[in-house]
Protein backbone atom coordinates (compact mmCIF):
# COMPACT_ATOMS: atom_id res chain seq x y z
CA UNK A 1 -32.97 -84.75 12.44
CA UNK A 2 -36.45 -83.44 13.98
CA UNK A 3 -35.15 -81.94 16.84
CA UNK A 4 -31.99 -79.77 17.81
CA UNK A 5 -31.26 -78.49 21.65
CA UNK A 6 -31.74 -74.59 21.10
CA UNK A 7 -29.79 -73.71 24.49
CA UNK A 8 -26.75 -76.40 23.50
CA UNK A 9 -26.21 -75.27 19.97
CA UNK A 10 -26.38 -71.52 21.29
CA UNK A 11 -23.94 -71.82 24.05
CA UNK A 12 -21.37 -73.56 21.57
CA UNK A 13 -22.03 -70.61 19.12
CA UNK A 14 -21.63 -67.85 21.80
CA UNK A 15 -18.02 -69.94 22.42
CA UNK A 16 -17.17 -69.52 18.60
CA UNK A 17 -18.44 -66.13 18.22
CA UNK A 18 -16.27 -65.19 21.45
CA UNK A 19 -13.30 -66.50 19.90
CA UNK A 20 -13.76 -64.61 16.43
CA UNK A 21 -14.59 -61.17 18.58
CA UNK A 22 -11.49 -61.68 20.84
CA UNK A 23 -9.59 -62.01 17.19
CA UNK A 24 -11.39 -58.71 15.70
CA UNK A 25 -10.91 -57.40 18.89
CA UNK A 26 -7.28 -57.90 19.05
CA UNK A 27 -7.02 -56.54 15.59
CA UNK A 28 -8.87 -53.11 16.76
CA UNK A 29 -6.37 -52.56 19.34
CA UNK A 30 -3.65 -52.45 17.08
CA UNK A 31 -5.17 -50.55 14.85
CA UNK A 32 -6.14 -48.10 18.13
CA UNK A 33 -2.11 -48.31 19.20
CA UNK A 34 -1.04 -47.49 15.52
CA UNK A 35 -3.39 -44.61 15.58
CA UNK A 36 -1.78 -43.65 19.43
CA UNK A 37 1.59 -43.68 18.27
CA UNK A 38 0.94 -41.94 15.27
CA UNK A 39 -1.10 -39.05 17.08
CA UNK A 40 1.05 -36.27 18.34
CA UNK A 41 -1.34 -35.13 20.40
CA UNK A 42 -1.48 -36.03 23.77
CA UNK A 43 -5.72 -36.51 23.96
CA UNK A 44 -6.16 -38.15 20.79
CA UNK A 45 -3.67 -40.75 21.57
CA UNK A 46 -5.33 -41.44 25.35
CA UNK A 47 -8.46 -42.23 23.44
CA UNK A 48 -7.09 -44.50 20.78
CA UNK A 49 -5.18 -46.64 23.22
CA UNK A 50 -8.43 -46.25 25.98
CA UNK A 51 -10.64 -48.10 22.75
CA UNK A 52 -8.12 -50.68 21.87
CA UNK A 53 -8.22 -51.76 25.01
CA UNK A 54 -11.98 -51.53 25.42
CA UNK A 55 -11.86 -53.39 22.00
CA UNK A 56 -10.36 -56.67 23.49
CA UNK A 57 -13.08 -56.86 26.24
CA UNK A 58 -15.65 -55.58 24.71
CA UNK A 59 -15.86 -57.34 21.45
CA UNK A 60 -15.88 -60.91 22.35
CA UNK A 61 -18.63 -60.16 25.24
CA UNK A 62 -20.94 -58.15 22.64
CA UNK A 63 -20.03 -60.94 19.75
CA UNK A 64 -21.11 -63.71 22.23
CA UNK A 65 -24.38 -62.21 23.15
CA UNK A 66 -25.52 -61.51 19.25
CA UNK A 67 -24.11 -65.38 18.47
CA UNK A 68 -26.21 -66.85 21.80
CA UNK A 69 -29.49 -64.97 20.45
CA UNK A 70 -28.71 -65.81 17.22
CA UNK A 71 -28.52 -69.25 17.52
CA UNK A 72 -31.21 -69.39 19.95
CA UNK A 73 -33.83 -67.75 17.39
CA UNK A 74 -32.51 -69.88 14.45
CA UNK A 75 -32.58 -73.41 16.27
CA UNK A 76 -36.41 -72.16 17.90
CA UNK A 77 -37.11 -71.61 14.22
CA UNK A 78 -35.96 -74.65 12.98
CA UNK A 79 -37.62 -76.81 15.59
CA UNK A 80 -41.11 -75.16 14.07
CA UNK A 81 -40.22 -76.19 10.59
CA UNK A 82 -38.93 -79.09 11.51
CA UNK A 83 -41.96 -80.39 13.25
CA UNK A 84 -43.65 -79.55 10.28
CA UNK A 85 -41.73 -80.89 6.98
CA UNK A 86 -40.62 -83.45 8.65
CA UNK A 87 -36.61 -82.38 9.34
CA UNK A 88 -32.96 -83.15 7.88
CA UNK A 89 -32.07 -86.36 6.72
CA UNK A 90 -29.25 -87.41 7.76
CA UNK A 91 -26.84 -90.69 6.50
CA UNK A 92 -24.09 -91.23 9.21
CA UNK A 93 -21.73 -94.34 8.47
C-alpha cells in the first residue's frame, strides 16, 4: 500500500473518536449528577449537573476534531514515508 486517502481515513476516525467521546461523555455526566445529588448545596449542584450536560455535547465534538487532525497528520506522514520506502505490503486472499 503506497498511498492512503488522508481526508477518508480522517473523517472515519473523527466518526470513531465521536462515538468513544459521546461514551466518556456520558460517563462524565453521571459522574456530574452523582456529584449534584450528593451536594447539599444549592450552587455546587447547578454546576455539576450544568457540566454533565456540557459533557455529552462537548466531548464527542472536541474528541472528533483531535481524531480528524490526528488522522490527517498521521496519513500526510505516512504518504511521505511511503513514497519513500516503498509502503506496506499487503497479502489479501
Amino acid at each position: 500500500m503506497k498511498r492512503v486517502g488522508p481526508l477518508s481515513v480522517a473523517k472515519n476516525v473523527a466518526v470513531l473518536y465521536a462515538v468513544i467521546g459521546l461514551l466518556l461523555g456520558a460517563l462524565f455526566s453521571l459522574a456530574g449528577a452523582a456529584g449534584a445529588f450528593a451536594d447539599n448545596s444549592g450552587v455546587g449542584a447547578g454546576i455539576a449537573g450544568i457540566l454533565g450536560v456540557a459533557a455529552i455535547v462537548m466531548f464527542p465534538i472536541i474528541y472528533a476534531c483531535i481524531g480528524f487532525v490526528g488522522a490527517l497528520i498521521a496519513c500526510a506522514l505516512y504518504n511521505v514515508v511511503a513514497s519513500m520506502v516503498g509502503g506496506i505490503e499487503l497479502e489479501v486472499e
